[in-house]
C-alpha atoms as a PDB file:
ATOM      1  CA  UNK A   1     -13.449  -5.236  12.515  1.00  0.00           C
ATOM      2  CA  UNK A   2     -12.842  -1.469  14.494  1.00  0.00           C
ATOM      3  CA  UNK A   3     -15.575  -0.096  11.314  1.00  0.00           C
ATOM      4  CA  UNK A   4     -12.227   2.483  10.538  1.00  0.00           C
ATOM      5  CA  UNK A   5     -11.669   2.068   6.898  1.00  0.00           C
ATOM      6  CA  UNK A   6      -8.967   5.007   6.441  1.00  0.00           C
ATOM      7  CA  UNK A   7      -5.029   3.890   6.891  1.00  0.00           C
ATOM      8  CA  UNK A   8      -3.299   5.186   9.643  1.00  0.00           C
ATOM      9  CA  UNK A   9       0.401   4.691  10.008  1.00  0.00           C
ATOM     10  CA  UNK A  10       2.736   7.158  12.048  1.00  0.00           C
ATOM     11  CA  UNK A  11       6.385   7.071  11.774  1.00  0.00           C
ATOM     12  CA  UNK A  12       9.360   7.818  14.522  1.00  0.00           C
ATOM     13  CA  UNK A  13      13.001   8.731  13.349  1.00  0.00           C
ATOM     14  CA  UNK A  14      14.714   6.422  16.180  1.00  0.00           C
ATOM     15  CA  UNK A  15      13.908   3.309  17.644  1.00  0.00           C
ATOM     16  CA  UNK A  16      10.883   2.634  20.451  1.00  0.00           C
ATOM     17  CA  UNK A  17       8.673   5.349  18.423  1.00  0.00           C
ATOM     18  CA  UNK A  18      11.326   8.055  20.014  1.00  0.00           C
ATOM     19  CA  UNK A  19      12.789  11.431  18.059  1.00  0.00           C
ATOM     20  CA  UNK A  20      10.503  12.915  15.807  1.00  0.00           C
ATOM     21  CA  UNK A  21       7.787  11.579  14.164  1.00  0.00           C
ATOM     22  CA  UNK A  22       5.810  11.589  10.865  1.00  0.00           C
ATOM     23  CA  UNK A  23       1.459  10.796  10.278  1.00  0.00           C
ATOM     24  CA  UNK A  24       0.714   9.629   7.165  1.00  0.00           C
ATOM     25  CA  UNK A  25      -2.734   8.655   5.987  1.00  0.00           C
ATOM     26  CA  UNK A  26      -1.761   7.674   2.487  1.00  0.00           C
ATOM     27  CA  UNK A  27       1.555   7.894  -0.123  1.00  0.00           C
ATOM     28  CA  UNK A  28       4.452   9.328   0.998  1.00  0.00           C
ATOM     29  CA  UNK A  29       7.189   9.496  -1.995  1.00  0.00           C
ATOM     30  CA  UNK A  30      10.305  10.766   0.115  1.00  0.00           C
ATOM     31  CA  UNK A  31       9.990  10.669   3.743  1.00  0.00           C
ATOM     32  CA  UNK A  32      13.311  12.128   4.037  1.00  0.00           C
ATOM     33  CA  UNK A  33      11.875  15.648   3.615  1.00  0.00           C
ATOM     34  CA  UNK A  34       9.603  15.128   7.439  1.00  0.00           C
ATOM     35  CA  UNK A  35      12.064  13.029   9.064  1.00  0.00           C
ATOM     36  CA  UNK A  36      16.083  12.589   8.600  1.00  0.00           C
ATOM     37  CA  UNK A  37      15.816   8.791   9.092  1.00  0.00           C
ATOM     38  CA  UNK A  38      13.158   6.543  10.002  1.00  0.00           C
ATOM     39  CA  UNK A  39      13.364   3.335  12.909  1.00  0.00           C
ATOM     40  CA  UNK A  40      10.140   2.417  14.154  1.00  0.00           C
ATOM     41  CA  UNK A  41       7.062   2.547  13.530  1.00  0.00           C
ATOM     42  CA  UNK A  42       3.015   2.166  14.339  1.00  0.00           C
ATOM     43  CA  UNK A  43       0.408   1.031  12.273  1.00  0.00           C
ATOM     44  CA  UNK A  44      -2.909   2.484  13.718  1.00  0.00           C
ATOM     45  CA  UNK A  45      -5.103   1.353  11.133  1.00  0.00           C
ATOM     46  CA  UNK A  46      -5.034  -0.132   7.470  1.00  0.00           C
ATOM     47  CA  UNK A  47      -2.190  -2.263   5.642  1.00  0.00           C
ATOM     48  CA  UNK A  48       1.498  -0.322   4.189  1.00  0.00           C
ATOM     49  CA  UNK A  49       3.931  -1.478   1.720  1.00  0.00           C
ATOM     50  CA  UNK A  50       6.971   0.546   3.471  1.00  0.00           C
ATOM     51  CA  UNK A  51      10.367   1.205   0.730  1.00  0.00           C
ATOM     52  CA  UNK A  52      13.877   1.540   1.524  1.00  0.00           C
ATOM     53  CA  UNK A  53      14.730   3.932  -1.167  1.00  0.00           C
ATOM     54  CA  UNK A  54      12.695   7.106  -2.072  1.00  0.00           C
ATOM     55  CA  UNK A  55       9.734   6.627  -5.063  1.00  0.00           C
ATOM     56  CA  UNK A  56       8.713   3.571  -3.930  1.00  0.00           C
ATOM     57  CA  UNK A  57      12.263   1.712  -5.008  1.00  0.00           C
ATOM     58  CA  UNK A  58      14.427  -0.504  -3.088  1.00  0.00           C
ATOM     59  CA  UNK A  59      13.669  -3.397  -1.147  1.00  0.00           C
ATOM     60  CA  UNK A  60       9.855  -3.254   0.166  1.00  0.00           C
ATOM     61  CA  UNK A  61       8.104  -4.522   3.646  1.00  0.00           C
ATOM     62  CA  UNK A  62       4.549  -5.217   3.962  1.00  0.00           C
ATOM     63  CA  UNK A  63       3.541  -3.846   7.329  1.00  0.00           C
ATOM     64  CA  UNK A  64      -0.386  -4.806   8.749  1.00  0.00           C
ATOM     65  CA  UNK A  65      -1.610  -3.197  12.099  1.00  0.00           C
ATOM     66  CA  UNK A  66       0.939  -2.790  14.461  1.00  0.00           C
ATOM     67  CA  UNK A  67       4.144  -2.138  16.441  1.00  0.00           C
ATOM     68  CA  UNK A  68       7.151  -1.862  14.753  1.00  0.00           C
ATOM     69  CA  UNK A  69       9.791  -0.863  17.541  1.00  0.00           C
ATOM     70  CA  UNK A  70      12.951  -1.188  15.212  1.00  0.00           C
ATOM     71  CA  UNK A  71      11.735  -1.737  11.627  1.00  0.00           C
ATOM     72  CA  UNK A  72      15.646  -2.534  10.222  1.00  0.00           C
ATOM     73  CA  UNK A  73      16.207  -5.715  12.568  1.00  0.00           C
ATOM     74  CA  UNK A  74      12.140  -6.690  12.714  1.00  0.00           C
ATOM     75  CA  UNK A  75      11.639  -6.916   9.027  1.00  0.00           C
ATOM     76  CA  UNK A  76      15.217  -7.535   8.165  1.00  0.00           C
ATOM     77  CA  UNK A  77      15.800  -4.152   5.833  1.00  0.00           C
ATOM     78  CA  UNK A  78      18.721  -2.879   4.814  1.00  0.00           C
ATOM     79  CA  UNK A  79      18.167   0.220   5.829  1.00  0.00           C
ATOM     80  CA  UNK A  80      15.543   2.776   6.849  1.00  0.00           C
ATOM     81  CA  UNK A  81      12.338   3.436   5.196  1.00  0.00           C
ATOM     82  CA  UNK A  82      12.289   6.248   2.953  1.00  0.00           C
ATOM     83  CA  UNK A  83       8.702   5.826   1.352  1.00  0.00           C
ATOM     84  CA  UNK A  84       5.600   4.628   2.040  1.00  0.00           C
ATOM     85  CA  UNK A  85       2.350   3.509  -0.210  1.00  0.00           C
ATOM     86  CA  UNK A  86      -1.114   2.984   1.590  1.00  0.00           C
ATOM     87  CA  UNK A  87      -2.994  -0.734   0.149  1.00  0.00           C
ATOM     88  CA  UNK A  88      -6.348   0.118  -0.130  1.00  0.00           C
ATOM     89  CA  UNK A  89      -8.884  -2.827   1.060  1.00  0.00           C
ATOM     90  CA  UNK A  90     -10.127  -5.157  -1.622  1.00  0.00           C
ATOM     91  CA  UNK A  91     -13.463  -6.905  -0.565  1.00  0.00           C
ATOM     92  CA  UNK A  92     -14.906  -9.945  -3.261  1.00  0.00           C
ATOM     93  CA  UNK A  93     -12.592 -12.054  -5.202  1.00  0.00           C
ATOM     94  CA  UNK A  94      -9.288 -12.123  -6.016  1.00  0.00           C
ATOM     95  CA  UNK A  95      -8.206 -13.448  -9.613  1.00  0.00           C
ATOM     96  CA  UNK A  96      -4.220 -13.515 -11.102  1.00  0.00           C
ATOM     97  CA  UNK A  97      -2.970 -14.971 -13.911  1.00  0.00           C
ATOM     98  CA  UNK A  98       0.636 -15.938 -13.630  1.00  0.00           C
ATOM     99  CA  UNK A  99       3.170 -16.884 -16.260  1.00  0.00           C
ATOM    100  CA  UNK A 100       6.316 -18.940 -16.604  1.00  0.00           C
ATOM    101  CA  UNK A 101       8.115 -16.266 -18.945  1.00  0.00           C
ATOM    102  CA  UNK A 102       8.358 -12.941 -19.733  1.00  0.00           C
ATOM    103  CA  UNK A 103       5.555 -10.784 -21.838  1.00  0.00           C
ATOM    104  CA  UNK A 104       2.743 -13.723 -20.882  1.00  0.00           C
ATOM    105  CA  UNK A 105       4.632 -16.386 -22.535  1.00  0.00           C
ATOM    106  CA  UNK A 106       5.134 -20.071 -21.533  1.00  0.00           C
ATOM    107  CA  UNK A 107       3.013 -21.888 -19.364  1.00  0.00           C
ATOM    108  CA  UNK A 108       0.261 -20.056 -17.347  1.00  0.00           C
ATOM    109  CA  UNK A 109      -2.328 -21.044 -14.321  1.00  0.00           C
ATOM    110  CA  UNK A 110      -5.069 -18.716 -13.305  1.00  0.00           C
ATOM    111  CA  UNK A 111      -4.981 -18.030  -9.627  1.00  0.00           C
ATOM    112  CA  UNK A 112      -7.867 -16.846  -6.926  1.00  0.00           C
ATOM    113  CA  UNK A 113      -5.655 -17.744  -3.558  1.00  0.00           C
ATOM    114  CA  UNK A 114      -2.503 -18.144  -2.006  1.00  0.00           C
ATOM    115  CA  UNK A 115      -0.214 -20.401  -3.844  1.00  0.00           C
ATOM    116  CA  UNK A 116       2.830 -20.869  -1.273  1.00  0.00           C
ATOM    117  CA  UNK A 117       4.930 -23.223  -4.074  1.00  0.00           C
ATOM    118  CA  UNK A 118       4.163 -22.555  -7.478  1.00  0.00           C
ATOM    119  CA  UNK A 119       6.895 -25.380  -8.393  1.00  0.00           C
ATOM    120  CA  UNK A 120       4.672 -28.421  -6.141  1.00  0.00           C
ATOM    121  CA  UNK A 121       1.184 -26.697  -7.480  1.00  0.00           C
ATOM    122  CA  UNK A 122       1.812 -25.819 -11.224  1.00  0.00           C
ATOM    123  CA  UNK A 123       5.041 -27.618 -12.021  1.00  0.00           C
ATOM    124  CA  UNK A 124       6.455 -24.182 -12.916  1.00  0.00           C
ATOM    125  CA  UNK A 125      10.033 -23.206 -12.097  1.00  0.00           C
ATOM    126  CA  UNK A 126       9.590 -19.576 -13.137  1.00  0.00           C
ATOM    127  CA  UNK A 127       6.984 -16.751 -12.809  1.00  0.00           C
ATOM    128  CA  UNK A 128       8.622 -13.838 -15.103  1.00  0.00           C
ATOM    129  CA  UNK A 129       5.104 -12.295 -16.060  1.00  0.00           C
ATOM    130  CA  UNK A 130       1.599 -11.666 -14.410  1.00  0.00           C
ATOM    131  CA  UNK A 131      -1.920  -9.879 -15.181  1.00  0.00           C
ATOM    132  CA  UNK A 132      -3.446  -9.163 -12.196  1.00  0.00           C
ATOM    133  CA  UNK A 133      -7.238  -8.987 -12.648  1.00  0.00           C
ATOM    134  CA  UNK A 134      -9.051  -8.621  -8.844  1.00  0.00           C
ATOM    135  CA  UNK A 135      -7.443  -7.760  -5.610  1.00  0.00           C
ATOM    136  CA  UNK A 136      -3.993  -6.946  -4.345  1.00  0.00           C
ATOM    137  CA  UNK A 137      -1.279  -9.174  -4.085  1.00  0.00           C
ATOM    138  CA  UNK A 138       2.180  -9.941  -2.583  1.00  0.00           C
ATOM    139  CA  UNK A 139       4.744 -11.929  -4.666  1.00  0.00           C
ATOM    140  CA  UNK A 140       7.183 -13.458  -2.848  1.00  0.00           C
ATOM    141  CA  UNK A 141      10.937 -14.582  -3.943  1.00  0.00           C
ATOM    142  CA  UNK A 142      10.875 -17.960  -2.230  1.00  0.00           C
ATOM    143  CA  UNK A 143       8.431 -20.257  -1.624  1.00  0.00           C
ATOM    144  CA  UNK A 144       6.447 -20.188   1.015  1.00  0.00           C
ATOM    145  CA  UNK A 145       5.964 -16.775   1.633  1.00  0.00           C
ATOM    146  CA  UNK A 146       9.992 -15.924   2.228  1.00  0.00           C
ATOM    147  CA  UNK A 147      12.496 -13.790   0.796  1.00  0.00           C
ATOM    148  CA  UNK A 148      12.347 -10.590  -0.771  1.00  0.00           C
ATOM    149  CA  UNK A 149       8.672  -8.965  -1.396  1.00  0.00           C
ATOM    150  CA  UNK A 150       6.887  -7.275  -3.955  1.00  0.00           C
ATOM    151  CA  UNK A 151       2.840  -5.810  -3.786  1.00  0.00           C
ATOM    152  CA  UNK A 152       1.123  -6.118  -7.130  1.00  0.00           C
ATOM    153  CA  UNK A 153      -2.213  -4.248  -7.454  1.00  0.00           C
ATOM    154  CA  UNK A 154      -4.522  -4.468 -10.321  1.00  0.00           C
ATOM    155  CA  UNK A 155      -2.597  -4.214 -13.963  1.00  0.00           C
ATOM    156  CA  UNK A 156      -0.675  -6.184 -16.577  1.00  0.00           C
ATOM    157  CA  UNK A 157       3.111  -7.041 -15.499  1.00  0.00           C
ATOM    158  CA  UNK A 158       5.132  -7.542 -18.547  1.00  0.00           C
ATOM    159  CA  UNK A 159       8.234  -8.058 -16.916  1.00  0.00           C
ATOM    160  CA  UNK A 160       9.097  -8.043 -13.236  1.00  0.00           C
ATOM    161  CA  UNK A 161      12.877  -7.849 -14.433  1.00  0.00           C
ATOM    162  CA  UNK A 162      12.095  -4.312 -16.325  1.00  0.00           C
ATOM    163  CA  UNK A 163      10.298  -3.087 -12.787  1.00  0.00           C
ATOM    164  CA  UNK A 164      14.200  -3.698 -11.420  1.00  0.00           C
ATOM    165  CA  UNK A 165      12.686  -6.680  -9.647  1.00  0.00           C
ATOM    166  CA  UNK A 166      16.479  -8.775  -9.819  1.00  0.00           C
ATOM    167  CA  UNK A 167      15.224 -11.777  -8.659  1.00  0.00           C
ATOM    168  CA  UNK A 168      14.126 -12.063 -12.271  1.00  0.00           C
ATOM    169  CA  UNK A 169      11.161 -14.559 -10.458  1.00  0.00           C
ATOM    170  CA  UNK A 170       8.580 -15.712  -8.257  1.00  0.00           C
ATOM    171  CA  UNK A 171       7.503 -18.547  -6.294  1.00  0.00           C
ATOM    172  CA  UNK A 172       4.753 -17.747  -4.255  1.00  0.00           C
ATOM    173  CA  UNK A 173       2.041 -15.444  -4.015  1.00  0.00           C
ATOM    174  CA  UNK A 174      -0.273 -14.357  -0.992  1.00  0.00           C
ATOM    175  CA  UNK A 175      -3.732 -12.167  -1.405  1.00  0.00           C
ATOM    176  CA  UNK A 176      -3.490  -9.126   0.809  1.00  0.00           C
ATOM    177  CA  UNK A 177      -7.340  -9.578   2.900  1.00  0.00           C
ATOM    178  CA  UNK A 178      -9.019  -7.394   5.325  1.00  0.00           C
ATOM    179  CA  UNK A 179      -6.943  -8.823   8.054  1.00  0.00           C
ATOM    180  CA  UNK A 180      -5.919  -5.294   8.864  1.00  0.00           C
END
């Protein structure tokens, strides 16, 4: 790729990258205290989860190099983003271990790529719990890649319904690659 291996993402208050604007090269918890509200923005370099609640709550977007000219309508969010977490870039394998209930119980299937239906794979209807073990990862509320979003890095998820995840579930899952 462009060799840059820093993220790079700068953010505008109003739509077309106009009003004032934000650079970020890594978290950002509350955006609120740069910029009043936040419309559009431009990934230079690297890959962003983007939040639309301060702390990294609310609905999330994953956002890979790019223009972003009005971030609400593009992504379909709610509202405006309010926080921001860099994804650092994983290279080698990627390994998950997903399971039907909560805590690791029920059935479970060991995963190392994208699963777009976990229902037509694994014969599961439900993915409550998940260890992830290499790489990072976006779960997806529908199959095939749709609906609501969450980023998963390395770590043991007990419960997604504890995280305030209020789909409850899962059905498909995508490894975040250097495609940034």
């Amino acid at each position: 790729s462009h060799g840059k291996t820093y993220c790079y993402i700068i953010f505008y208050e109003d739509r077309n990258f106009q009003g004032r604007s934000y650079e970020c090269l890594s978290d950002c918890s509350d955006m609120t205290s740069y910029l009043n509200r936040c419309h559009s923005c431009r990934v230079e370099s690297g890959c962003f989860m983007v939040y639309d609640r301060p702390n990294y709550m609310g609905n999330q977007y994953f956002m890979k190099r790019g223009e972003y000219a009005d971030s609400m309508s593009m992504m379909g969010m709610r509202d405006c983003i309010r926080s921001c977490r860099m994804i650092p870039m994983h290279r080698g394998q990627f390994r998950m271990k997903i399971y039907e209930r909560e805590n690791f119980g029920g059935q479970s299937y060991e995963l190392m790529d994208d699963c777009d239906n976990i229902q037509d794979r694994y014969h599961m209807n439900d993915c409550m719990s998940c260890n992830v073990m290499d790489g990072h990862w976006l779960m997806y509320e529908q199959p095939h890649y749709r609906g609501r979003m969450m980023y998963l890095k390395p770590g043991e998820y007990k419960s997604f319904r504890e995280m305030g995840w209020s789909g409850n579930r899962f059905m498909s899952m995508r490894r975040i690659m250097d495609m940034c």
